[in-house]
Protein backbone atom coordinates (compact mmCIF):
# COMPACT_ATOMS: atom_id res chain seq x y z
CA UNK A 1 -4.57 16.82 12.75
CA UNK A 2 -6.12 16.08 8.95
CA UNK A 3 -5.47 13.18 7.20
CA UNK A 4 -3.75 15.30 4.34
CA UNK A 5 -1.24 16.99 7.33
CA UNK A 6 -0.67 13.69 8.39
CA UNK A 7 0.11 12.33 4.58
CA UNK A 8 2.59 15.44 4.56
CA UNK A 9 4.28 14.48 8.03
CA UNK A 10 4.57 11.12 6.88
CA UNK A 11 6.34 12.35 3.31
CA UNK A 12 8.47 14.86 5.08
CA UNK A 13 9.94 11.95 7.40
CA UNK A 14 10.10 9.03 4.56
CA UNK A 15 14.25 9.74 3.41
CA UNK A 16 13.84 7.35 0.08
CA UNK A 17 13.14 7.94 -3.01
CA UNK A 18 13.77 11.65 -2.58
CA UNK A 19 12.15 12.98 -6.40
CA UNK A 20 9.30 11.07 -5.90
CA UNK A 21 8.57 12.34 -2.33
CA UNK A 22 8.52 15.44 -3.54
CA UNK A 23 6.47 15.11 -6.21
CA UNK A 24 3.85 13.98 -3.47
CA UNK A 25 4.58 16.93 -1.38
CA UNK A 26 3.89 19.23 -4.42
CA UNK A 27 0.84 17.53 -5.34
CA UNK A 28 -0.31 17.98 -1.56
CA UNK A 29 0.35 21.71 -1.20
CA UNK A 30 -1.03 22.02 -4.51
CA UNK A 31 -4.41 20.37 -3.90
CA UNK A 32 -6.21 20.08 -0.24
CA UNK A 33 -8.57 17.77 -1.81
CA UNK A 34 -5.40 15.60 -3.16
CA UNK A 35 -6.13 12.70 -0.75
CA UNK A 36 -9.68 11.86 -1.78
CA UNK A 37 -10.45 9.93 -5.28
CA UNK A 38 -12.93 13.20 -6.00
CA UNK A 39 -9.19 15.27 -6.36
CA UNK A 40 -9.42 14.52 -10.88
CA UNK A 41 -6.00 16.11 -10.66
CA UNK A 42 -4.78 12.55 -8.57
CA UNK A 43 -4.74 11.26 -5.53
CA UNK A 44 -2.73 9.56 -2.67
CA UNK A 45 -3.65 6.34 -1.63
CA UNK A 46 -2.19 3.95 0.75
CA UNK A 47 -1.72 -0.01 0.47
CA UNK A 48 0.06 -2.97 2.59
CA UNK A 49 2.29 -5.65 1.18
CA UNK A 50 0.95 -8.58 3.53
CA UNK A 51 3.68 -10.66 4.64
CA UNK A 52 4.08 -14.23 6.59
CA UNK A 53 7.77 -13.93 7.03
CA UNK A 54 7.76 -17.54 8.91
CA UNK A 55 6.44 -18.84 5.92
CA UNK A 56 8.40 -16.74 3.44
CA UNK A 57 5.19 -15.80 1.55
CA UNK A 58 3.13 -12.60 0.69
CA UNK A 59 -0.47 -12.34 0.35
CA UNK A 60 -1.71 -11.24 -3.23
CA UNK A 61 -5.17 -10.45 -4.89
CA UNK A 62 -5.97 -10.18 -8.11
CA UNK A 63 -7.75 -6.86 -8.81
CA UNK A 64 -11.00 -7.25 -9.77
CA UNK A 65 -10.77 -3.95 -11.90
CA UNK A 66 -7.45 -4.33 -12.98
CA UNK A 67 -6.90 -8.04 -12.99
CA UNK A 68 -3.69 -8.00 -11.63
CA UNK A 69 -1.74 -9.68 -8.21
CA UNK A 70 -1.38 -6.82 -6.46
CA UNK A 71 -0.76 -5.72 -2.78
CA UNK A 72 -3.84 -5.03 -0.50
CA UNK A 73 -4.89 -1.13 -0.72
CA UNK A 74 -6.98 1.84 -1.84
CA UNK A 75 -8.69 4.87 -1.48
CA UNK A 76 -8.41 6.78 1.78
CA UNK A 77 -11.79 7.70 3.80
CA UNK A 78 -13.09 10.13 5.97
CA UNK A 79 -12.90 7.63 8.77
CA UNK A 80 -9.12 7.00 8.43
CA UNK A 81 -6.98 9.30 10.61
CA UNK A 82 -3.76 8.97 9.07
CA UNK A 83 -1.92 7.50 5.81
CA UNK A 84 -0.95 4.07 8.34
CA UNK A 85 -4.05 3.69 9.73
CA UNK A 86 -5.57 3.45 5.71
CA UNK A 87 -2.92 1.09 4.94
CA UNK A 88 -4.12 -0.89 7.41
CA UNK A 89 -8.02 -1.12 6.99
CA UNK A 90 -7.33 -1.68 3.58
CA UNK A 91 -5.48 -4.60 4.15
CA UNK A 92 -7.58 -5.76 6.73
CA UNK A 93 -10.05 -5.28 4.60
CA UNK A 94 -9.36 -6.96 1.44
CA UNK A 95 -7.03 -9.96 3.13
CA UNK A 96 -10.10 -10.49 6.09
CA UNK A 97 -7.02 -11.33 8.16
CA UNK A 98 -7.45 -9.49 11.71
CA UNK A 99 -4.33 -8.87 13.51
CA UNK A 100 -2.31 -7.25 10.99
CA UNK A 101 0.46 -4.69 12.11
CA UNK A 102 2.23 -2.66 10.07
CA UNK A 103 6.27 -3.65 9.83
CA UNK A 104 7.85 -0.89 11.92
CA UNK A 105 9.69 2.27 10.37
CA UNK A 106 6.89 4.34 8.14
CA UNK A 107 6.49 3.60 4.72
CA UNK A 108 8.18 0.70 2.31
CA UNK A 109 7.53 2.60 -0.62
CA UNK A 110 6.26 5.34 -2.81
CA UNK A 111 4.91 4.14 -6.49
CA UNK A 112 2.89 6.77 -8.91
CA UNK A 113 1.04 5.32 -11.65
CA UNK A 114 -1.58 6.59 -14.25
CA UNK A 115 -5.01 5.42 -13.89
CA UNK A 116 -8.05 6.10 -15.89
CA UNK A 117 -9.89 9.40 -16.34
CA UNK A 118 -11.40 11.49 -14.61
CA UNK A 119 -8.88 11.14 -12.48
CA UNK A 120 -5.32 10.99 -13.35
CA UNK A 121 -2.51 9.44 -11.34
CA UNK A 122 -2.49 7.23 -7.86
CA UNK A 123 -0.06 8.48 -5.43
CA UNK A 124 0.39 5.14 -3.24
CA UNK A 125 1.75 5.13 0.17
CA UNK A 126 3.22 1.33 0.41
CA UNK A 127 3.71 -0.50 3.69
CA UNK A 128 4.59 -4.05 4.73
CA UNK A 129 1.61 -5.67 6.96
CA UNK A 130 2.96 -8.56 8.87
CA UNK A 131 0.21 -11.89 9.08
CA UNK A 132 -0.06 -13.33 12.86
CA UNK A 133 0.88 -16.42 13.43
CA UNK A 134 -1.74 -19.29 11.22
CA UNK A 135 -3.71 -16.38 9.49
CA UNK A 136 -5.90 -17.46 7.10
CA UNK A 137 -7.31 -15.01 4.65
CA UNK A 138 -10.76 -14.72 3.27
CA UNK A 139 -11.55 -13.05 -0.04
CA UNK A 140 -13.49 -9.80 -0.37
CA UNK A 141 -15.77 -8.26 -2.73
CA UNK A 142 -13.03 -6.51 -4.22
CA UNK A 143 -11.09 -9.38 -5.60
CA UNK A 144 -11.25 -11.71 -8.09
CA UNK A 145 -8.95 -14.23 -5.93
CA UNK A 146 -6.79 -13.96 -3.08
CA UNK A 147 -3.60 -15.94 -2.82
CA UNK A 148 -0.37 -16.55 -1.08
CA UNK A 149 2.74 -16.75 -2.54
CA UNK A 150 6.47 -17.60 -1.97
CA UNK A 151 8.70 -14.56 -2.11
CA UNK A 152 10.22 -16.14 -5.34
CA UNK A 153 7.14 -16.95 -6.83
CA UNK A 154 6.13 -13.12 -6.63
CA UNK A 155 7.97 -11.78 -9.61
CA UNK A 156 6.27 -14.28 -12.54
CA UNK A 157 3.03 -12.92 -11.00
CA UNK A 158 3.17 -9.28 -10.11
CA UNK A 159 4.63 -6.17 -11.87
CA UNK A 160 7.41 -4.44 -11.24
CA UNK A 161 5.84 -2.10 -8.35
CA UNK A 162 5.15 -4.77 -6.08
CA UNK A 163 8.38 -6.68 -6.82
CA UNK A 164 10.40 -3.51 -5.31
CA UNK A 165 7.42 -3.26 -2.74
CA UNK A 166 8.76 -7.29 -1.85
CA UNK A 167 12.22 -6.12 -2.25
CA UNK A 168 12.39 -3.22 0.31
CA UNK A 169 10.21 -5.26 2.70
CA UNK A 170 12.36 -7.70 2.73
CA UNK A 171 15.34 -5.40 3.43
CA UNK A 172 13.41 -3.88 5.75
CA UNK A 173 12.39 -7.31 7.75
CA UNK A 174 16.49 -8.08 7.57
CA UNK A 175 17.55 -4.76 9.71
CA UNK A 176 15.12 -5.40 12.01
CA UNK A 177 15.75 -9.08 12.42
């Protein structure tokens, strides 16, 4: 199975946010090439909220690019064989925390946002990533700084995206408690 019939599997499954969903579905049957950055038309990509419930904190970085706290995430690869397993090497990634899983149940998530030309719009994938037990995170190239925060410290620092991101985690992390 592709990556892109696995991004559609994934979609078809994720009940939430039902517009949006299909505006990723669209963009998917639309474009083969939709979940590489080379697709100028947009993209999907796929990120993890990284979470140390035990704590009450999420892991943040600020975006070298975009300097802004933002979840862990990016581009999918050639390598990656499915929208989860993307999620996860990004976060692994850009948090240098090994042992991540990814909170149970499929995405957290969907957010579209513009981004510069060529390309157009980011169609993320968000998950939750749950931090073993006395991770401690090392800072990549991508970042400009990499930070944990409370869950009610989130919201001075982050947008609006990765508030809800915190927000349906957190939901999330309270059905399966």
């Amino acid at each position: 199975m592709s990556l892109h019939d696995d991004a559609v599997l994934v979609l078809k499954r994720y009940e939430d946010q039902p517009e949006l969903r299909d505006v990723y579905l669209d963009h998917l049957a639309a474009h083969p090439d939709g979940m590489y950055k080379p697709c100028g038309a947009g993209h999907l990509t796929s990120s993890a909220l990284v979470v140390d419930p035990s704590r009450e904190r999420v892991l943040l970085t600020l975006h070298k690019k975009l300097g802004m706290w933002l979840q862990m995430g990016g581009h999918c690869e050639d390598g990656d064989a499915t929208v989860e397993a993307a999620a996860l090497r990004e976060a692994t990634e850009e948090s240098g925390i090994a042992g991540l899983t990814l909170l149970p149940g499929g995405p957290v998530r969907l957010d579209r946002h513009p981004i510069p030309a060529p390309c157009h719009w980011h169609l993320d994938v968000q998950y939750a990533a749950l931090a073993p037990a006395g991770a401690v995170a090392e800072i990549s190239e991508e970042s400009l700084d990499l930070r944990w925060f409370s869950y009610g410290e989130v919201a001075e620092v982050a947008d609006t995206s990765v508030v809800r991101l915190l927000e349906g985690t957190l939901a999330r992390l309270a059905r399966t408690a």
